[in-house]
N, C-alpha and C. Protein backbone atom coordinates (compact mmCIF):
# COMPACT_ATOMS: atom_id res chain seq x y z
N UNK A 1 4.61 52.27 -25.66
CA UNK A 1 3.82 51.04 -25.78
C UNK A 1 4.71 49.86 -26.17
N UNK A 2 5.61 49.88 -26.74
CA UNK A 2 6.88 49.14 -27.38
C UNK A 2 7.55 48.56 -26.27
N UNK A 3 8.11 49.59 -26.01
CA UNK A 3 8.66 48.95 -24.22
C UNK A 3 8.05 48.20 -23.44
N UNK A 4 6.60 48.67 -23.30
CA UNK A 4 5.66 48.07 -22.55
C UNK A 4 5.83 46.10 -23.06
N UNK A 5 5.55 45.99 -23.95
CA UNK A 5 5.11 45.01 -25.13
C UNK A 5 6.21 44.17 -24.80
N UNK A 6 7.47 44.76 -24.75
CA UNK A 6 8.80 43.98 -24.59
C UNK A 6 8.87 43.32 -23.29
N UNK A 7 8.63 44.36 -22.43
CA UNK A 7 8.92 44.23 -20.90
C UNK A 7 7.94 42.82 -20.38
N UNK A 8 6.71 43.11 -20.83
CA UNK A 8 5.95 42.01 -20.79
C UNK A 8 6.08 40.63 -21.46
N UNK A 9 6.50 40.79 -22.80
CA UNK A 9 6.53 39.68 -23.50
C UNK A 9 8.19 38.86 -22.95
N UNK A 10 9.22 39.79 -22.33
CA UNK A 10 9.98 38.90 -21.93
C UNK A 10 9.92 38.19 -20.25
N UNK A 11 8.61 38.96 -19.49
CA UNK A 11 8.18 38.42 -18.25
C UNK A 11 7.74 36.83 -18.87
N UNK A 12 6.51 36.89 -19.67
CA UNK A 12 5.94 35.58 -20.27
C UNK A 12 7.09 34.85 -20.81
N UNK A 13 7.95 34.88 -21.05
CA UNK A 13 8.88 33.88 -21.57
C UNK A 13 9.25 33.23 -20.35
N UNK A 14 9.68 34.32 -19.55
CA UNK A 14 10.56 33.62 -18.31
C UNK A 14 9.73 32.53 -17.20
N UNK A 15 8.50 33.32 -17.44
CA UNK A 15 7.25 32.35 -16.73
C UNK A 15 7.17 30.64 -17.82
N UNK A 16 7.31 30.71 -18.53
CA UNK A 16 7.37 29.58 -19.40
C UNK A 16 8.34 28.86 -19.38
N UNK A 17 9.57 29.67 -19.07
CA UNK A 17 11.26 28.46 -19.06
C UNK A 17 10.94 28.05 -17.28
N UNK A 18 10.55 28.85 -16.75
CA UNK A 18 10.25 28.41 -14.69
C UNK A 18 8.95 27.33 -14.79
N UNK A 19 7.76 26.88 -15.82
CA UNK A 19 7.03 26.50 -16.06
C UNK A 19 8.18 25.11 -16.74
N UNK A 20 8.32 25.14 -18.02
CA UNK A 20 9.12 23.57 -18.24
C UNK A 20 10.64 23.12 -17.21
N UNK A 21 11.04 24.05 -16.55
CA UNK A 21 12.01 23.42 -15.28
C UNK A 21 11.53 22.75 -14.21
N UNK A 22 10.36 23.52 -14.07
CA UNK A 22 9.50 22.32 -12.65
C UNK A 22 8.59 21.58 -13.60
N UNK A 23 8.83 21.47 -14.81
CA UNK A 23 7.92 20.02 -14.97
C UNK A 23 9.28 18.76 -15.23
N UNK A 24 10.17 19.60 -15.78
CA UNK A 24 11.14 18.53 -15.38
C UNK A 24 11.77 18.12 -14.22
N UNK A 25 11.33 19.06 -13.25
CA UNK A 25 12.30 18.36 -11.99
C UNK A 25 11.26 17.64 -10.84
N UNK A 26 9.71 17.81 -11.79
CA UNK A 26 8.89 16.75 -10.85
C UNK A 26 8.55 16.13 -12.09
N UNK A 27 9.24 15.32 -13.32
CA UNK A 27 9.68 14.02 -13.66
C UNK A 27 11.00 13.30 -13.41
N UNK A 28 11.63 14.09 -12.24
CA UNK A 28 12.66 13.26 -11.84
C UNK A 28 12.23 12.13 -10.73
N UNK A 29 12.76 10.71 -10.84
CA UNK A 29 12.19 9.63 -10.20
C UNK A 29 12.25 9.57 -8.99
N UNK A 30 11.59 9.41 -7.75
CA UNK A 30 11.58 9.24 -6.20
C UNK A 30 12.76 8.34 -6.32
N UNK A 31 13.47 8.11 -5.01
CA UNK A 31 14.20 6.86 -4.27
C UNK A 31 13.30 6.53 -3.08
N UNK A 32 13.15 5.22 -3.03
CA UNK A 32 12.97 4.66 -1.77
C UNK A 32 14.15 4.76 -0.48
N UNK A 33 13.94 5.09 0.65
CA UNK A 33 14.76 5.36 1.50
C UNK A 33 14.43 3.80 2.59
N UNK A 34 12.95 3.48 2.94
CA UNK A 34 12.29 2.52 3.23
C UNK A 34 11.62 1.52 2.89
N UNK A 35 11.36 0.58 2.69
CA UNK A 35 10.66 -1.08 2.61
C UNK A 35 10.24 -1.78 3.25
N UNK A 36 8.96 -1.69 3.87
CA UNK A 36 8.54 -2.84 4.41
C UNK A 36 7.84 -3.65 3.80
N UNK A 37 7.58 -4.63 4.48
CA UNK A 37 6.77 -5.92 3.87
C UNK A 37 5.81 -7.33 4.49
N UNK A 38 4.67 -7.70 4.72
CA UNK A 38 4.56 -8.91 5.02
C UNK A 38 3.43 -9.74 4.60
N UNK A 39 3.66 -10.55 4.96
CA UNK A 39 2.70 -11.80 4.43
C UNK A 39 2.03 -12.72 6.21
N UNK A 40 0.58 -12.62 5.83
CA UNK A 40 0.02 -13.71 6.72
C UNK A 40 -1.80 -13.05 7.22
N UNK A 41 -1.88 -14.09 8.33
CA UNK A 41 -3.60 -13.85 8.53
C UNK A 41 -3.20 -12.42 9.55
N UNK A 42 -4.11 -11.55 9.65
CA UNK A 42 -3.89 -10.32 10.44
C UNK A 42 -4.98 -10.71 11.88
N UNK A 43 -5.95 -11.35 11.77
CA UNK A 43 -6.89 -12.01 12.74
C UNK A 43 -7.67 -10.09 13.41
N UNK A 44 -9.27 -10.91 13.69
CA UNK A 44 -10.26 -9.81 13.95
C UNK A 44 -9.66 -8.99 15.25
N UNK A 45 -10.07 -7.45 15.27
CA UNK A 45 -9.46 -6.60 16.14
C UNK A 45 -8.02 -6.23 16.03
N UNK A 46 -7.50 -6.43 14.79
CA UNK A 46 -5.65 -6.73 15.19
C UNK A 46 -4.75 -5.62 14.64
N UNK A 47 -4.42 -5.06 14.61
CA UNK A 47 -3.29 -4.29 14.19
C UNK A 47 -2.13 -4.41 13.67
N UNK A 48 -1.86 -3.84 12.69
CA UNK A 48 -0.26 -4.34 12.07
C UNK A 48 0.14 -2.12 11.77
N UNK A 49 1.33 -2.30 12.20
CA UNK A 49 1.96 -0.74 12.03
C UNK A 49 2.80 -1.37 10.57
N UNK A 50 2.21 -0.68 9.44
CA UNK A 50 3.27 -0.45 8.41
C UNK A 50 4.73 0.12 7.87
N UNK A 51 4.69 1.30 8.31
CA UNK A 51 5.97 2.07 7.98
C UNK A 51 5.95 3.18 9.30
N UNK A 52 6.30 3.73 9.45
CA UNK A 52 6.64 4.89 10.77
C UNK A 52 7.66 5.87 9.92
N UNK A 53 7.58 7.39 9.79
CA UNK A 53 8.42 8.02 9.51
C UNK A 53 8.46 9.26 10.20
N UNK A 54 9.79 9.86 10.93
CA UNK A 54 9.65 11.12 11.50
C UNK A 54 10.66 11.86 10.61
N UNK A 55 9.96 13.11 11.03
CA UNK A 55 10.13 14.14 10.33
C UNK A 55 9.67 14.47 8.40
N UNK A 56 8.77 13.30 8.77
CA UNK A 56 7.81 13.05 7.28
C UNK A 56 7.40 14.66 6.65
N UNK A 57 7.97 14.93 5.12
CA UNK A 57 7.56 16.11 4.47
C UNK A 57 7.12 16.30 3.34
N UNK A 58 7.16 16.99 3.26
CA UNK A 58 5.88 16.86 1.60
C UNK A 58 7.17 16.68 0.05
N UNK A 59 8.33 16.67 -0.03
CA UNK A 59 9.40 15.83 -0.47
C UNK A 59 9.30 14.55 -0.23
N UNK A 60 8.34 14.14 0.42
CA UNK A 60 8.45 12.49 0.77
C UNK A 60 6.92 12.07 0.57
N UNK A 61 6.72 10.88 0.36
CA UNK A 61 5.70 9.70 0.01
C UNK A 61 5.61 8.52 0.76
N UNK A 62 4.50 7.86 1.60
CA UNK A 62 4.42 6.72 1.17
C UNK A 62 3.64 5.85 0.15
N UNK A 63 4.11 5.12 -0.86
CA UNK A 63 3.49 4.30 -1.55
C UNK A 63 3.72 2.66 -1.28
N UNK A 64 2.12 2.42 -1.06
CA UNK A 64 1.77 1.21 -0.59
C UNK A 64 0.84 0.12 -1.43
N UNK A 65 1.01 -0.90 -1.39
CA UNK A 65 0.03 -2.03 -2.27
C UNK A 65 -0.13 -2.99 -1.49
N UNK A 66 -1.42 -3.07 -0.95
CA UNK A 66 -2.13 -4.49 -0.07
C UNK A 66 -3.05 -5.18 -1.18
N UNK A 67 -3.20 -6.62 -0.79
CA UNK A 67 -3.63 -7.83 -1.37
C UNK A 67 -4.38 -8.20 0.09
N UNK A 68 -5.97 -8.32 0.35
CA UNK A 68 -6.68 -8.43 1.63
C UNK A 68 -7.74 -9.80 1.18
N UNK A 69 -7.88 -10.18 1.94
CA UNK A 69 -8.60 -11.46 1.68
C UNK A 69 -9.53 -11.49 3.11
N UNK A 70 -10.90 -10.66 3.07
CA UNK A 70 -11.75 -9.77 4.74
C UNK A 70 -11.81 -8.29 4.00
N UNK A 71 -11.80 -7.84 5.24
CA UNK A 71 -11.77 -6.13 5.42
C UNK A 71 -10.71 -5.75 6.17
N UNK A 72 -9.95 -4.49 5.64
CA UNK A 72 -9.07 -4.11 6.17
C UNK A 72 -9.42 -2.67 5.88
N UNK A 73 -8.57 -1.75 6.96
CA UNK A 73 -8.56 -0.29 6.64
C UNK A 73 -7.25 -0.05 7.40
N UNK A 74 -6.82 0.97 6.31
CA UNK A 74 -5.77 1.40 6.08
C UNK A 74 -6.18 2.87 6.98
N UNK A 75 -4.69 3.64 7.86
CA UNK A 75 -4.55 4.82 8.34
C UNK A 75 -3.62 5.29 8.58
N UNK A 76 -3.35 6.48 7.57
CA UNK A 76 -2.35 7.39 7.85
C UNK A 76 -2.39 8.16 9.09
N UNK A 77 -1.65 8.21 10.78
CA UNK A 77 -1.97 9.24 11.59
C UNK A 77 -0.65 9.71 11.70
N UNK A 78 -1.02 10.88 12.37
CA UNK A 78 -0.04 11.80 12.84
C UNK A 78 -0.06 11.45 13.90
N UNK A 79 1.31 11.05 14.31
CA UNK A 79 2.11 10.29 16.00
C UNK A 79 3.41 9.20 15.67
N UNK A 80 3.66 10.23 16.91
CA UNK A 80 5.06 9.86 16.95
C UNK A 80 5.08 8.44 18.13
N UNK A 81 5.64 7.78 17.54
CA UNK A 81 6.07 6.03 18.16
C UNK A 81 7.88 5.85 18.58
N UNK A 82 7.55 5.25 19.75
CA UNK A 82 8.27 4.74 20.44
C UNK A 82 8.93 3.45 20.18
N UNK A 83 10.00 2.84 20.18
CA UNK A 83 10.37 1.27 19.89
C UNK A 83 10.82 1.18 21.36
N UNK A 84 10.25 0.27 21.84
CA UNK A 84 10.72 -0.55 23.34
C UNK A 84 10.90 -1.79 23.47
N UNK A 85 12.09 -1.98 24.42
CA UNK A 85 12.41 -3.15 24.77
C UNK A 85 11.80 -3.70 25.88
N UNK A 86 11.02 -4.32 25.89
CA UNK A 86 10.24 -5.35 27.06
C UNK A 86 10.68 -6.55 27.62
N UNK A 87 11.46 -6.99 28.41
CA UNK A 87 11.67 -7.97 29.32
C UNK A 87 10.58 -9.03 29.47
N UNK A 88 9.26 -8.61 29.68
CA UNK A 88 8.01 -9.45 30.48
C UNK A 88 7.65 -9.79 29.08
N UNK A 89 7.91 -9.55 28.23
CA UNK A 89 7.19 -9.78 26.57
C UNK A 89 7.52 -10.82 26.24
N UNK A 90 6.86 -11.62 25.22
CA UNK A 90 7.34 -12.59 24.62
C UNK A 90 7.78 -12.10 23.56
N UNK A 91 7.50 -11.24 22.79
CA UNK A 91 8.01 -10.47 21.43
C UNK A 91 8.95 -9.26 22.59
N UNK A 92 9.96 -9.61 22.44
CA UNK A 92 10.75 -8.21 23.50
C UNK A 92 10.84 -7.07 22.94
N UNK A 93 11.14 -6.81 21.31
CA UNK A 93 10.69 -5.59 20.82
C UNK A 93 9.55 -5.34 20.47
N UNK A 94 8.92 -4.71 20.92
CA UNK A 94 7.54 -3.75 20.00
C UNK A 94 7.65 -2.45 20.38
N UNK A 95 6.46 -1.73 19.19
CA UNK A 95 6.23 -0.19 19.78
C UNK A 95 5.17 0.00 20.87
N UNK A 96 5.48 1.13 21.54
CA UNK A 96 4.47 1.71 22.74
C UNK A 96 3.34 1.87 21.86
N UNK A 97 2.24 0.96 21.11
CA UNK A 97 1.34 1.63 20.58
C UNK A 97 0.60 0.31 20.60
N UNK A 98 -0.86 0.26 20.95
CA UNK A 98 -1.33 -0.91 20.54
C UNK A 98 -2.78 -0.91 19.90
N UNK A 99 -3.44 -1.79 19.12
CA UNK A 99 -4.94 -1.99 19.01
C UNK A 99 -5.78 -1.26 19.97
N UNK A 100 -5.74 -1.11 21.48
CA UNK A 100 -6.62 -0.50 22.30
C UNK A 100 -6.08 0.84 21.79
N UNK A 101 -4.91 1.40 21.95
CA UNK A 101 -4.35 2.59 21.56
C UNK A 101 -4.92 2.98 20.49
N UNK A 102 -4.97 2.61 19.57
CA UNK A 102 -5.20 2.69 18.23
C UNK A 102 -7.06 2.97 18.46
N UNK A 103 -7.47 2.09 18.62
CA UNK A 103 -9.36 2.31 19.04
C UNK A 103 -9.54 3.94 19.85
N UNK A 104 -8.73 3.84 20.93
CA UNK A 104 -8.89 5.05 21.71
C UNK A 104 -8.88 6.64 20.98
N UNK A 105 -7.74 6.32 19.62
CA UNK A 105 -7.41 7.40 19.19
C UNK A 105 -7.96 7.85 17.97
N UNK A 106 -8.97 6.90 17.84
CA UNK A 106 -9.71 6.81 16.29
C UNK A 106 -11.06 7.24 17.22
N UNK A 107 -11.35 7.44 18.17
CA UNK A 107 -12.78 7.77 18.97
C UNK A 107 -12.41 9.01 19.26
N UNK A 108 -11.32 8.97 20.00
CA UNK A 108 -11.24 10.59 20.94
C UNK A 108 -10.38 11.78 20.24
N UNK A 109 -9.66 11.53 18.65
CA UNK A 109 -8.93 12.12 18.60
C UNK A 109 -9.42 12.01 16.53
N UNK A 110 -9.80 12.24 16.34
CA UNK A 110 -10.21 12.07 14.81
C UNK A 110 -9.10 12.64 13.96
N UNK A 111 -8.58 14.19 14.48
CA UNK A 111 -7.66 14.93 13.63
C UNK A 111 -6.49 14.42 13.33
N UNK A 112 -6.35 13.45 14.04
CA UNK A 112 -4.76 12.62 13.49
C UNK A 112 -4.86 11.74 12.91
N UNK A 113 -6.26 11.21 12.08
CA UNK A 113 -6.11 10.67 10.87
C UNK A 113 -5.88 11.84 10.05
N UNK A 114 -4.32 11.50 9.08
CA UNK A 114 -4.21 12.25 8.22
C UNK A 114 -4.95 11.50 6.43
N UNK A 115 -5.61 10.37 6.49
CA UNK A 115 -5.83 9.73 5.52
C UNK A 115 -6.22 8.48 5.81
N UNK A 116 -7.42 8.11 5.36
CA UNK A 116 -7.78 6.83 5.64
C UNK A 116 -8.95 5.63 4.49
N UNK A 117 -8.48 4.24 3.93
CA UNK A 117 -9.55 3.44 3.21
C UNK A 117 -9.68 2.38 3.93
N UNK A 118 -10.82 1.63 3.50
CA UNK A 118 -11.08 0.24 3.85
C UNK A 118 -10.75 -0.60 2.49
N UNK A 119 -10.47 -1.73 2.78
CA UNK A 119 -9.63 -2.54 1.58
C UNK A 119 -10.69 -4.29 1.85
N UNK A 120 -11.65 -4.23 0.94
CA UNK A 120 -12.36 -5.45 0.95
C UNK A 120 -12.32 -6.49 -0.34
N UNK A 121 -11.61 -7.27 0.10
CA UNK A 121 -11.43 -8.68 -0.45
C UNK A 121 -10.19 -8.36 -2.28
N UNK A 122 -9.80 -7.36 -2.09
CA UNK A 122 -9.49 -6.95 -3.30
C UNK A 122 -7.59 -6.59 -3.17
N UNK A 123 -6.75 -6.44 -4.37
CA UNK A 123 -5.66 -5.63 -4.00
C UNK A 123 -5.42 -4.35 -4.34
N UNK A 124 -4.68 -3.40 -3.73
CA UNK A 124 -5.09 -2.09 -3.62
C UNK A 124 -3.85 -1.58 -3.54
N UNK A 125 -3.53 -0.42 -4.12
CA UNK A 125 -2.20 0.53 -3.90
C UNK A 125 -2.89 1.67 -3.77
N UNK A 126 -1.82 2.40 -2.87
CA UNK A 126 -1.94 3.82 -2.74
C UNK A 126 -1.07 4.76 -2.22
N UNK A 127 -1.29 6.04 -2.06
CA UNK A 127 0.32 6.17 -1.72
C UNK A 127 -0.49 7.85 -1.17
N UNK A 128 0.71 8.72 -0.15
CA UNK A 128 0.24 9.52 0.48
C UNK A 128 1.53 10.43 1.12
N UNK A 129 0.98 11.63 0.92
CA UNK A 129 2.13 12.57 1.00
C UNK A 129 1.35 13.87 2.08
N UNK A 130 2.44 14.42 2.78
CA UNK A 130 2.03 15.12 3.71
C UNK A 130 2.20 16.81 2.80
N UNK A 131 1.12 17.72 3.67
CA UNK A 131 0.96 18.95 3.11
C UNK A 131 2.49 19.66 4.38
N UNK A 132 2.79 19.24 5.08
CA UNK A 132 3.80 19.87 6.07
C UNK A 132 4.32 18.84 6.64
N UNK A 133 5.82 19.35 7.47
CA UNK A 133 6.60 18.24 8.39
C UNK A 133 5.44 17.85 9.51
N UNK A 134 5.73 16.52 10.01
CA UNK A 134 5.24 15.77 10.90
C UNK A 134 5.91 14.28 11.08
N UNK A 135 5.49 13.85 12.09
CA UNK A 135 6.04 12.63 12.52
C UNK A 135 4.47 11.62 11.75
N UNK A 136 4.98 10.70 11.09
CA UNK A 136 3.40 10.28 10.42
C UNK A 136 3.72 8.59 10.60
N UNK A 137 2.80 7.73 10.57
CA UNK A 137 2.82 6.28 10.93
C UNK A 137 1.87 5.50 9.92
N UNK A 138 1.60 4.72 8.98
CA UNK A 138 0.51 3.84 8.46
C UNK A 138 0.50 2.89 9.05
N UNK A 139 -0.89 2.47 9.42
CA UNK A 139 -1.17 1.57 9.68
C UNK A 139 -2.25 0.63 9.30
N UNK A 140 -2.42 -0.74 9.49
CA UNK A 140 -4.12 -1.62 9.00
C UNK A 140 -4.32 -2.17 10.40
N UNK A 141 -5.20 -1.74 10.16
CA UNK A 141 -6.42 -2.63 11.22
C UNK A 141 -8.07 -3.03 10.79
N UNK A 142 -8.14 -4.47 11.30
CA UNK A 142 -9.87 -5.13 11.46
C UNK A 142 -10.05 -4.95 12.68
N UNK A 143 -11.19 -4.48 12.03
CA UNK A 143 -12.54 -4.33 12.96
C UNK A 143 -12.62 -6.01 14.00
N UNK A 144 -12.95 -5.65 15.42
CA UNK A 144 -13.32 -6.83 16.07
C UNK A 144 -14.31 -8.13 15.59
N UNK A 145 -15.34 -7.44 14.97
CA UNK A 145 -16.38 -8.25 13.98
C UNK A 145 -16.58 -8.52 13.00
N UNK A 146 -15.21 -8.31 12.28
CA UNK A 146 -14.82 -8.86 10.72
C UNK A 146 -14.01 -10.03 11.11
N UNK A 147 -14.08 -11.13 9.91
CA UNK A 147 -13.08 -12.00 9.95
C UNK A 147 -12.27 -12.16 8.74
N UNK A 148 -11.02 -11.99 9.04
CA UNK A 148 -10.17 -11.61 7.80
C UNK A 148 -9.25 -12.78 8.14
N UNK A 149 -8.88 -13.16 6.40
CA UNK A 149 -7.94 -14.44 6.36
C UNK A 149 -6.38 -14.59 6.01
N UNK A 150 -6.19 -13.51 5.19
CA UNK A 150 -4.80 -13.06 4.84
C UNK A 150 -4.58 -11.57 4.37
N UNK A 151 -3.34 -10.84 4.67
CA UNK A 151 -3.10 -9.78 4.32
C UNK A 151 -2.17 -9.89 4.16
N UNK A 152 -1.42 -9.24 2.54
CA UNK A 152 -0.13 -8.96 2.05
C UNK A 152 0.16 -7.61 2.10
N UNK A 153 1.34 -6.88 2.69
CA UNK A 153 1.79 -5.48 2.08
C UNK A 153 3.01 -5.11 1.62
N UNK A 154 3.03 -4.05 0.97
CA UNK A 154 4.22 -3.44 1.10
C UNK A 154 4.21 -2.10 0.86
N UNK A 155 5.25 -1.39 1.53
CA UNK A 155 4.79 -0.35 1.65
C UNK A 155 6.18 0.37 1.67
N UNK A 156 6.51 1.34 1.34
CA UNK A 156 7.28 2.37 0.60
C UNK A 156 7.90 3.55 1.63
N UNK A 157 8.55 4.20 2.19
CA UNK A 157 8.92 5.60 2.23
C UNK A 157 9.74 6.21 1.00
N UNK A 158 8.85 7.05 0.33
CA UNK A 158 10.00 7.59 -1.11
C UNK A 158 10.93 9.08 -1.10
N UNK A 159 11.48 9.50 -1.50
CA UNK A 159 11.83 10.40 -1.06
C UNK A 159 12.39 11.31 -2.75
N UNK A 160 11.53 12.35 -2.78
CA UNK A 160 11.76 13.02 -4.21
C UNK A 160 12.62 14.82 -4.03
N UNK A 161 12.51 15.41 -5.21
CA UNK A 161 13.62 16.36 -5.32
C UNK A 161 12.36 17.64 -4.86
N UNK A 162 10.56 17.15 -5.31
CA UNK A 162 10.15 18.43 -4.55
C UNK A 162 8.33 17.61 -4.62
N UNK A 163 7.52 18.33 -3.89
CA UNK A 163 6.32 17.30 -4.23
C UNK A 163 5.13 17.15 -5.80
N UNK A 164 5.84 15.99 -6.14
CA UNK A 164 5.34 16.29 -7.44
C UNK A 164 4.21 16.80 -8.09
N UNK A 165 3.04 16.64 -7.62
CA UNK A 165 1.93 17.18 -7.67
C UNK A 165 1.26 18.81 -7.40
N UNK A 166 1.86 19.18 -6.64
CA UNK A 166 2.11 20.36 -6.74
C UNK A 166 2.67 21.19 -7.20
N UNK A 167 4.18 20.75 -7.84
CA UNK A 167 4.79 21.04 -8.92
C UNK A 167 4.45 20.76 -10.11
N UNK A 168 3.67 20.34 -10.81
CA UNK A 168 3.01 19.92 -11.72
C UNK A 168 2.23 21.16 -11.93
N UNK A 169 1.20 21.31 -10.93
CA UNK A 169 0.47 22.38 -10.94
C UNK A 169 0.61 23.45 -10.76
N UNK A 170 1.34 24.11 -10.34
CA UNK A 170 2.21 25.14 -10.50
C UNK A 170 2.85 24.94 -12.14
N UNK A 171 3.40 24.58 -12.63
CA UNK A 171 3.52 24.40 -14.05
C UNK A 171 2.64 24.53 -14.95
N UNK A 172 1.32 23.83 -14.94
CA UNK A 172 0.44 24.23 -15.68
C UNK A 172 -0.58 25.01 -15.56
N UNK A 173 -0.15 25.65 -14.35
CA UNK A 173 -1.05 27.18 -14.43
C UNK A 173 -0.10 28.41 -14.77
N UNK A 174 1.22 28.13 -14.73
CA UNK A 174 2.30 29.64 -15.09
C UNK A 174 2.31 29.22 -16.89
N UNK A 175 2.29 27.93 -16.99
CA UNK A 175 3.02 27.88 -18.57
C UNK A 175 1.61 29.09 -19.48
N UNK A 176 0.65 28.47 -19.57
CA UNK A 176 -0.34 29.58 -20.32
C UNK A 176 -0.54 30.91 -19.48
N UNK A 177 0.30 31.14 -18.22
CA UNK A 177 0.00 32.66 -18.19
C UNK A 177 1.08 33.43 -19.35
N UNK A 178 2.48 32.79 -18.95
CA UNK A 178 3.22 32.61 -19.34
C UNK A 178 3.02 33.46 -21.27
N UNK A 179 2.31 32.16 -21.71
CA UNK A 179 2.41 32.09 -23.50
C UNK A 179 1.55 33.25 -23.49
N UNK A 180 0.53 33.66 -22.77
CA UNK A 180 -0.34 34.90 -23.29
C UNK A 180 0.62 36.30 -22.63
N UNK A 181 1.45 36.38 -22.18
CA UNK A 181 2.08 37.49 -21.53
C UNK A 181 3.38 37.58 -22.91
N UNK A 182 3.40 36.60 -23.23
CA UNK A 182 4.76 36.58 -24.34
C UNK A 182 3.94 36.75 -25.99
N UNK A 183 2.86 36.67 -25.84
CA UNK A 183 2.39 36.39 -27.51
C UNK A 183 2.15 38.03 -27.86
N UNK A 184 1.33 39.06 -27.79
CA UNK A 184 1.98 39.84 -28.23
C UNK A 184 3.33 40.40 -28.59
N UNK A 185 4.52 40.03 -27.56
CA UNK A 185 5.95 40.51 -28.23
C UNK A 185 5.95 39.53 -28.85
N UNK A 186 6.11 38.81 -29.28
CA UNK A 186 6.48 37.54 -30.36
C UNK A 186 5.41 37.75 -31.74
N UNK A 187 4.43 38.56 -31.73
CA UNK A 187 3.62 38.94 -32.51
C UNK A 187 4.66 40.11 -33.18
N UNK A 188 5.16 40.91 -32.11
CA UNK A 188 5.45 42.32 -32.60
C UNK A 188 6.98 42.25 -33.25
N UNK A 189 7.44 40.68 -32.80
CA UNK A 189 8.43 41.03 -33.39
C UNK A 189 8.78 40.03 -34.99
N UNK A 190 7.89 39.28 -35.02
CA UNK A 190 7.57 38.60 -36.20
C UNK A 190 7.12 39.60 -36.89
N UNK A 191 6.16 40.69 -37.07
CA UNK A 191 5.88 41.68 -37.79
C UNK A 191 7.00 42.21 -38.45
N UNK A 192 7.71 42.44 -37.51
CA UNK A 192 9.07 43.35 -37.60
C UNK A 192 10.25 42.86 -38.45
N UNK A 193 10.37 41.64 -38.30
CA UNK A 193 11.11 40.66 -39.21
C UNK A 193 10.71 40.22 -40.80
N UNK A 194 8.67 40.40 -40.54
CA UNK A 194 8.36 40.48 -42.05
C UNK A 194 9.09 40.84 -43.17
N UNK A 195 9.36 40.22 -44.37
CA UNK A 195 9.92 41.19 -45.43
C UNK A 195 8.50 42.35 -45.72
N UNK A 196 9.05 43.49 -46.13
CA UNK A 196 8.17 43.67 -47.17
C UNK A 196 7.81 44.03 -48.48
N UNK A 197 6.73 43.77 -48.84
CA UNK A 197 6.80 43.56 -50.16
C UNK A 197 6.39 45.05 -50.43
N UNK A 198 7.10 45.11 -51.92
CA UNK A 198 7.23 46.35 -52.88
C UNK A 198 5.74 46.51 -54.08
């Protein structure tokens, strides 16, 4: 039974030192790898692409803060974007992706919103992390029948040592398996150390 007691009480320890290592290594601080940013009216029906990231993983974040003055909604999808050079354009760079694109794929294709709010008249942060690799894009868009007057963003790609939130939790479900797998030996051996009295 002794052995037993040991064998166990030094499993619970070890669950407790693997319990405070991932709480310290998801309080280690993200880096930004990306930054975007802008300022102005976004006008009804319109689209603005925020950040674009491929090979987006759950080590990574975006965190974002809009300032909306209308309605806006915000969408995380899964898709991969193109940057093209256009000749016939007046803007010669843009991406292969547009507002109709965007409508088409919010009707016929729902599963590639990976995350989505509406942002009315207020400022707003938020931030969003993938459960697996993917190619992922944020974007805002108004509605054709809203009229919106200014939109500020900025918006983040972060990039951390593991995903914090999940590491977190994993931590505070091993640490108390942990202390109850170790408290009998630590019982048995405080006994053992007792003086005793005569």
């Amino acid at each position: 039974m002794k052995r037993w007691t040991t064998i166990i009480g030094r499993s619970g320890t070890t669950l407790i030192a693997i319990s405070l290592a991932l709480l310290l290594v998801s309080f280690v601080p993200s880096i930004s790898t990306h930054t975007s940013s802008g300022y102005g009216p976004l006008g009804s029906g319109r689209m603005n692409i925020l950040v674009y990231a491929r090979n987006f993983n759950p080590q990574q974040q975006f965190v974002g803060e809009v300032t909306v003055e209308g309605t806006v909604t915000l969408y995380v999808l899964e898709l991969t974007l193109e940057f093209n050079f256009n000749l016939s354009s007046i803007t010669a760079f843009g991406y292969n992706f547009t507002s109709a694109d965007l409508q088409e794929l919010l009707e016929e294709q729902p599963e590639k919103i990976l995350w989505e709010h509406t942002v009315e008249n207020e400022d707003y942060k938020w931030s969003y992390s993938p459960t697996r690799v993917m190619n992922a894009t944020a974007v805002a868009y108004t509605d054709p029948d809203s009229e919106n007057d200014l939109f500020e963003y900025t918006v983040s790609l972060r990039s951390g040592l593991a995903p914090k939130d999940k590491v977190q939790a994993i931590a505070y479900f091993v640490a108390p398996v942990g202390v109850i797998l170790a408290l009998p030996w630590f019982i048995s051996l405080w006994k053992q150390r007792k003086p005793k009295t005569e």
